[in-house]
C-alpha atoms as a PDB file:
ATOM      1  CA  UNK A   1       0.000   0.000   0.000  1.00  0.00           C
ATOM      2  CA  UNK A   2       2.700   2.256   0.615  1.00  0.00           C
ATOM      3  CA  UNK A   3       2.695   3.051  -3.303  1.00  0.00           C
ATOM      4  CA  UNK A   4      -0.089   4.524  -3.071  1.00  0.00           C
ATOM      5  CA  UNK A   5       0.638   7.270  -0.323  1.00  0.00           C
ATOM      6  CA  UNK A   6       1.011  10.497  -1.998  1.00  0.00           C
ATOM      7  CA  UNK A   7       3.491  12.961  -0.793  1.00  0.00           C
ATOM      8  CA  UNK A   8       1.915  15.945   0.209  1.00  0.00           C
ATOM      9  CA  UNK A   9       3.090  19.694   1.325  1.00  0.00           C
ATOM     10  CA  UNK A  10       1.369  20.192   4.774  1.00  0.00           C
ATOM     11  CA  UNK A  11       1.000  23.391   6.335  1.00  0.00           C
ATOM     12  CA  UNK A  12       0.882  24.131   9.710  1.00  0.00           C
ATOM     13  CA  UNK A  13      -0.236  27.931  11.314  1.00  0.00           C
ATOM     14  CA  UNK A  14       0.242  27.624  15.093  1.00  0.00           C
ATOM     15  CA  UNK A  15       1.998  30.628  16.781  1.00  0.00           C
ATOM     16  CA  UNK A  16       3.406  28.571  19.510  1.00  0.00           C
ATOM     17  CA  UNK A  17       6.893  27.365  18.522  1.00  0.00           C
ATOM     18  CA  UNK A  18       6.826  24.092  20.997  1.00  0.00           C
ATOM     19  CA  UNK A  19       3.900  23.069  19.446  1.00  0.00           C
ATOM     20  CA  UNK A  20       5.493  23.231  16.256  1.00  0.00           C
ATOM     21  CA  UNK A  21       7.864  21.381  17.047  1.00  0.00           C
ATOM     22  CA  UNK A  22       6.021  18.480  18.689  1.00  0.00           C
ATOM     23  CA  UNK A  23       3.902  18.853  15.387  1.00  0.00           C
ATOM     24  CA  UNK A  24       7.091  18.353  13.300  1.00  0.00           C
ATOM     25  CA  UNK A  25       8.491  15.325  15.909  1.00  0.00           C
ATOM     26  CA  UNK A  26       5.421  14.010  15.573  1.00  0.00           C
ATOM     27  CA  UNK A  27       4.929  13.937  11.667  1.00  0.00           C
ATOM     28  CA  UNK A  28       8.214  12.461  11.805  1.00  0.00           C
ATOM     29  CA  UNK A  29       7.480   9.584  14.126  1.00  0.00           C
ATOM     30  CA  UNK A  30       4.608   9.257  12.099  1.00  0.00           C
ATOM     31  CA  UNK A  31       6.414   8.439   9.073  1.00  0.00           C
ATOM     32  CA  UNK A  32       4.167  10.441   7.122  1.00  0.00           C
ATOM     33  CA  UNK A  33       6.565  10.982   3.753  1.00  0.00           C
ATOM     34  CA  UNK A  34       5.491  14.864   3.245  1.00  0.00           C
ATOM     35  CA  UNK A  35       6.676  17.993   3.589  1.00  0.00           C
ATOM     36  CA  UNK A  36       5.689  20.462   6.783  1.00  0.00           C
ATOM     37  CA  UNK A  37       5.783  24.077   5.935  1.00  0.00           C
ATOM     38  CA  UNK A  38       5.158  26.298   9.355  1.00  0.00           C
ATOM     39  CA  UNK A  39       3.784  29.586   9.281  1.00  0.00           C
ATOM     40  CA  UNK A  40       3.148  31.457  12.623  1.00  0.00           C
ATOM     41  CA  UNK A  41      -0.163  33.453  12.163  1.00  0.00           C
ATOM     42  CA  UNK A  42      -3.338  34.194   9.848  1.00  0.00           C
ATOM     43  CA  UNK A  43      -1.622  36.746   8.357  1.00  0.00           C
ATOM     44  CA  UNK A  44       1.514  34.569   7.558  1.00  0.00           C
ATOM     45  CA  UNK A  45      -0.465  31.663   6.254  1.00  0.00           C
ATOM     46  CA  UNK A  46      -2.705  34.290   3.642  1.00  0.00           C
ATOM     47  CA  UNK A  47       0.973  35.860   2.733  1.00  0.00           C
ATOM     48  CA  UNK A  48       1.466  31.993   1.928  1.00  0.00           C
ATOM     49  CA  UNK A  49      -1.160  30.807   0.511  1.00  0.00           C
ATOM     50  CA  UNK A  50      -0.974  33.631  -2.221  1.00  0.00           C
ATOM     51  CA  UNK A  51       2.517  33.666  -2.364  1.00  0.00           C
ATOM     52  CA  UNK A  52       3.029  37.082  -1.322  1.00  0.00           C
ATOM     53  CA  UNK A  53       6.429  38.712   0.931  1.00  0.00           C
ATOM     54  CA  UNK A  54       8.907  35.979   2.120  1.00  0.00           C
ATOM     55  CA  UNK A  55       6.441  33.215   0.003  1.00  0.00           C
ATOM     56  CA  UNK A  56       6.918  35.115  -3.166  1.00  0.00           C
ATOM     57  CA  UNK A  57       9.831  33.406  -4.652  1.00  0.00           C
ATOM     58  CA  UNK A  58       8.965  30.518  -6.985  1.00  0.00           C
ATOM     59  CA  UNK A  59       9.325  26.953  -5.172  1.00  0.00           C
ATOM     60  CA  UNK A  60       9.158  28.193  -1.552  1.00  0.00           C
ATOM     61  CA  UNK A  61       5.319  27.994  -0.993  1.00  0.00           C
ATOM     62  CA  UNK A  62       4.022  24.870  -2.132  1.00  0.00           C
ATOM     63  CA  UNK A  63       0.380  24.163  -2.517  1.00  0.00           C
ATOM     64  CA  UNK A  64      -0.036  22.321   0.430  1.00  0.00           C
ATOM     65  CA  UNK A  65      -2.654  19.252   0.046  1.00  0.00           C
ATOM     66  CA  UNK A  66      -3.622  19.888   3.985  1.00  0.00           C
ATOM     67  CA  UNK A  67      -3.507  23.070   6.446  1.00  0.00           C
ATOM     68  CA  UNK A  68      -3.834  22.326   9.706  1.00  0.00           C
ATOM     69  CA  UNK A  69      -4.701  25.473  11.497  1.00  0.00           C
ATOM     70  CA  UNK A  70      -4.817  26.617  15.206  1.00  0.00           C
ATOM     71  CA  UNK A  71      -7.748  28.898  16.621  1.00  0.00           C
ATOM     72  CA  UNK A  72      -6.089  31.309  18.379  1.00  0.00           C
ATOM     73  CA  UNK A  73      -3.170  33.241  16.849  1.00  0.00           C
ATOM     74  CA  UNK A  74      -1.926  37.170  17.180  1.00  0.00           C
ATOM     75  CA  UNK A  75      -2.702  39.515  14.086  1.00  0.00           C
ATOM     76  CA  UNK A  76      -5.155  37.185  12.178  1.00  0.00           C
ATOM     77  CA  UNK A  77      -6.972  34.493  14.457  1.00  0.00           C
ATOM     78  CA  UNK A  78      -7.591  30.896  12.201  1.00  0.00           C
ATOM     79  CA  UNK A  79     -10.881  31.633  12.319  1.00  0.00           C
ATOM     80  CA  UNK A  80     -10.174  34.812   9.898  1.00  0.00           C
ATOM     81  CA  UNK A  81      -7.676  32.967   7.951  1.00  0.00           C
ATOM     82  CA  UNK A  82     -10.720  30.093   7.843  1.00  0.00           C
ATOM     83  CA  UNK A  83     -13.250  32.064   6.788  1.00  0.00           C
ATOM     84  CA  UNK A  84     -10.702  33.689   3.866  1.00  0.00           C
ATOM     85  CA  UNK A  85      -9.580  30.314   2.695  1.00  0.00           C
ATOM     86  CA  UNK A  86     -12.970  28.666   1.898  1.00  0.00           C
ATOM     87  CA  UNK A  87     -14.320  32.170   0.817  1.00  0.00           C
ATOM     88  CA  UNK A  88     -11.829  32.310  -1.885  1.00  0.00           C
ATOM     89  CA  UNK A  89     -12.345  29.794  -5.222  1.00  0.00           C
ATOM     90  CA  UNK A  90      -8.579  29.098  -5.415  1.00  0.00           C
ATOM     91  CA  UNK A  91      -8.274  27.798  -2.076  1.00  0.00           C
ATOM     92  CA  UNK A  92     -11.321  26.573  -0.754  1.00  0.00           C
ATOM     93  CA  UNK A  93     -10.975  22.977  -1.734  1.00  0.00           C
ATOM     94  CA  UNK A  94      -8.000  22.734   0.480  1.00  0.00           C
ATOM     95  CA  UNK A  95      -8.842  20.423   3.157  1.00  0.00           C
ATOM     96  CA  UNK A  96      -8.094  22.591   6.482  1.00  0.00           C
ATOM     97  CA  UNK A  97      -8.410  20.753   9.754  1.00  0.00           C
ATOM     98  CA  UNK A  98      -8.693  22.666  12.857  1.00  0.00           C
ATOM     99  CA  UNK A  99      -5.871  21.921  15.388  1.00  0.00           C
ATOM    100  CA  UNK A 100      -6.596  23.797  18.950  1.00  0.00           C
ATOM    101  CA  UNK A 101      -6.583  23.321  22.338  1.00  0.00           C
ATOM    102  CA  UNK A 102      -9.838  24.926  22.342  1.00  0.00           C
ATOM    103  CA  UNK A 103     -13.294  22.679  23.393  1.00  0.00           C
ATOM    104  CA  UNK A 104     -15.807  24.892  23.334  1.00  0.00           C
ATOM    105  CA  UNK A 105     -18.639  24.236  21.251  1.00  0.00           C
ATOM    106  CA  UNK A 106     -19.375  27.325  19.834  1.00  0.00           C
ATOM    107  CA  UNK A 107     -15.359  27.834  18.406  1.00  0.00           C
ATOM    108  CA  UNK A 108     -16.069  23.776  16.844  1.00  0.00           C
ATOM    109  CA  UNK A 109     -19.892  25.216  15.413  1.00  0.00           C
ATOM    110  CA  UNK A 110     -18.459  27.973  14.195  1.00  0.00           C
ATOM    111  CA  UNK A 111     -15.588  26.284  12.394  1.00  0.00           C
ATOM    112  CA  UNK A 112     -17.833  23.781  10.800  1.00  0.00           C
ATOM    113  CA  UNK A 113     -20.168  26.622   9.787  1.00  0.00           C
ATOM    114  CA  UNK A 114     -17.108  28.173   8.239  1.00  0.00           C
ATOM    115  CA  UNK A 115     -16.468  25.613   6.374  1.00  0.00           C
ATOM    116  CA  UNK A 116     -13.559  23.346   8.158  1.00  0.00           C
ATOM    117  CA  UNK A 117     -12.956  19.798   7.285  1.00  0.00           C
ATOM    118  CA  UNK A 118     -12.312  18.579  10.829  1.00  0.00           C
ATOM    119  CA  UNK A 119     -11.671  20.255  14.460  1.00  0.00           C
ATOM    120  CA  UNK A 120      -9.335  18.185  16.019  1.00  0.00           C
ATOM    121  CA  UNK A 121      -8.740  19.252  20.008  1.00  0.00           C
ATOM    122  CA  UNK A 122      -4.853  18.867  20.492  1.00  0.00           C
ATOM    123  CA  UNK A 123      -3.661  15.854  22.595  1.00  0.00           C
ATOM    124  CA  UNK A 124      -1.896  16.833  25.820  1.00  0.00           C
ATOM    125  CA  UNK A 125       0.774  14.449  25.361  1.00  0.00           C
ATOM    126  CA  UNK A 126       3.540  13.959  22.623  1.00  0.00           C
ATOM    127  CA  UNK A 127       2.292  10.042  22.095  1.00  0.00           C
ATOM    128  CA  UNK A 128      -1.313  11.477  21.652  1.00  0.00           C
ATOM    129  CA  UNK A 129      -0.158  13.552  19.050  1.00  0.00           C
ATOM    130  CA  UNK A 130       1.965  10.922  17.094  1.00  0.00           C
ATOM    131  CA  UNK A 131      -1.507   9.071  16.769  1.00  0.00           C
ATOM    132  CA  UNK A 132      -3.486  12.462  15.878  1.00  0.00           C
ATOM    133  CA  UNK A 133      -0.406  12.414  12.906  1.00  0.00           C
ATOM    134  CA  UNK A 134      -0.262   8.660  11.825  1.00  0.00           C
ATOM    135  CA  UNK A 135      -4.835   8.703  11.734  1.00  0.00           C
ATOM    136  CA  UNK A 136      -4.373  12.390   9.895  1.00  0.00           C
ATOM    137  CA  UNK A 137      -1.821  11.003   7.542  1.00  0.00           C
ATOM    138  CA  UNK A 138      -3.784   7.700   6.795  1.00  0.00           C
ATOM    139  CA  UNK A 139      -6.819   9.667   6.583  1.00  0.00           C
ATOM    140  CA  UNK A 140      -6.098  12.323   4.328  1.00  0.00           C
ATOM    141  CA  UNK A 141      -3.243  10.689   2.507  1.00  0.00           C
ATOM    142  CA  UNK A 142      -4.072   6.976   1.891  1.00  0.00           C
ATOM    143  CA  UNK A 143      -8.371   6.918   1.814  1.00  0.00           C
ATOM    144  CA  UNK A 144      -9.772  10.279   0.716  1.00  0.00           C
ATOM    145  CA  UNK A 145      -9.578  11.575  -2.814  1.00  0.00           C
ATOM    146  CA  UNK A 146      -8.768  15.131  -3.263  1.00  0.00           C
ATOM    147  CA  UNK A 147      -8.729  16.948  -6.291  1.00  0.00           C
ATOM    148  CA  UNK A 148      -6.050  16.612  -8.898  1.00  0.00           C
ATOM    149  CA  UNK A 149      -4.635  20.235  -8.111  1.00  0.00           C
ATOM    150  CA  UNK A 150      -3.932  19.047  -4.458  1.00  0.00           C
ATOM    151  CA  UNK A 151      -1.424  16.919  -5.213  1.00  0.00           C
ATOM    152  CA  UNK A 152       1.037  19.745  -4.976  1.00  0.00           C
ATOM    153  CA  UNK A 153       3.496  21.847  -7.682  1.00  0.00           C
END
């Protein structure tokens, strides 16, 4: 089966730095064969996404096949950047799965009314977040089908 896993840019907007880093540990542990791109806000990710500033130069912002996007970030919250993404025909049929240590129901309502694929509450341990990875990977790597412009540039 492994044949069949496609290798796919993943971006991840979280403004906490140890969580990116446990993020890229655990893709690694994961063996998930893909590419992690970080960004650190909303703002950073749109700058990204339409390769604009530091993502301008050709090759350095991949179309990622997955974002996986934190709530609660400084200058442009994910639930900005969320509502931009899916509002916006080139970028909608990303697949963007919320990744927060929020719970409350009205911030996983509103994401689904936004138009998230998944809200995913972080794990509080490093092991819990290897198997968010390897069930993320397998999930949107091995059994969905996305689009033929996801599989990356």
């Amino acid at each position: 089966m492994d044949a069949e896993v496609r290798s796919i840019t993943i971006l991840l907007a979280d403004d906490d730095e140890d969580d990116r880093l446990l993020a890229e540990d655990a893709l690694a542990e994961s063996r998930l064969a893909n590419t992690i791109k970080f960004v650190e806000d909303g703002e950073e990710l749109m700058d990204y996404l339409n390769q604009r500033g530091e993502w301008s130069e050709p090759g350095v912002a991949p179309r990622p096949g997955l974002i996986l996007l934190d709530l609660n970030m400084p200058r442009k919250d994910g639930r900005q950047a969320l509502k931009e993404i899916k509002g916006d025909p080139e970028l909608r049929n990303i697949p963007v799965v919320i990744l927060t240590t929020s719970k409350a129901e009205e911030d996983i309502l509103r994401s689904y009314d936004l138009g998230v694929n998944s809200f995913i509450t972080k794990p509080v341990t490093f092991d819990g977040l290897v198997d968010i990875m390897k069930m993320l990977g397998r999930y949107w790597f091995e059994i969905v089908e996305l689009p033929p412009s996801q599989q990356g540039e």
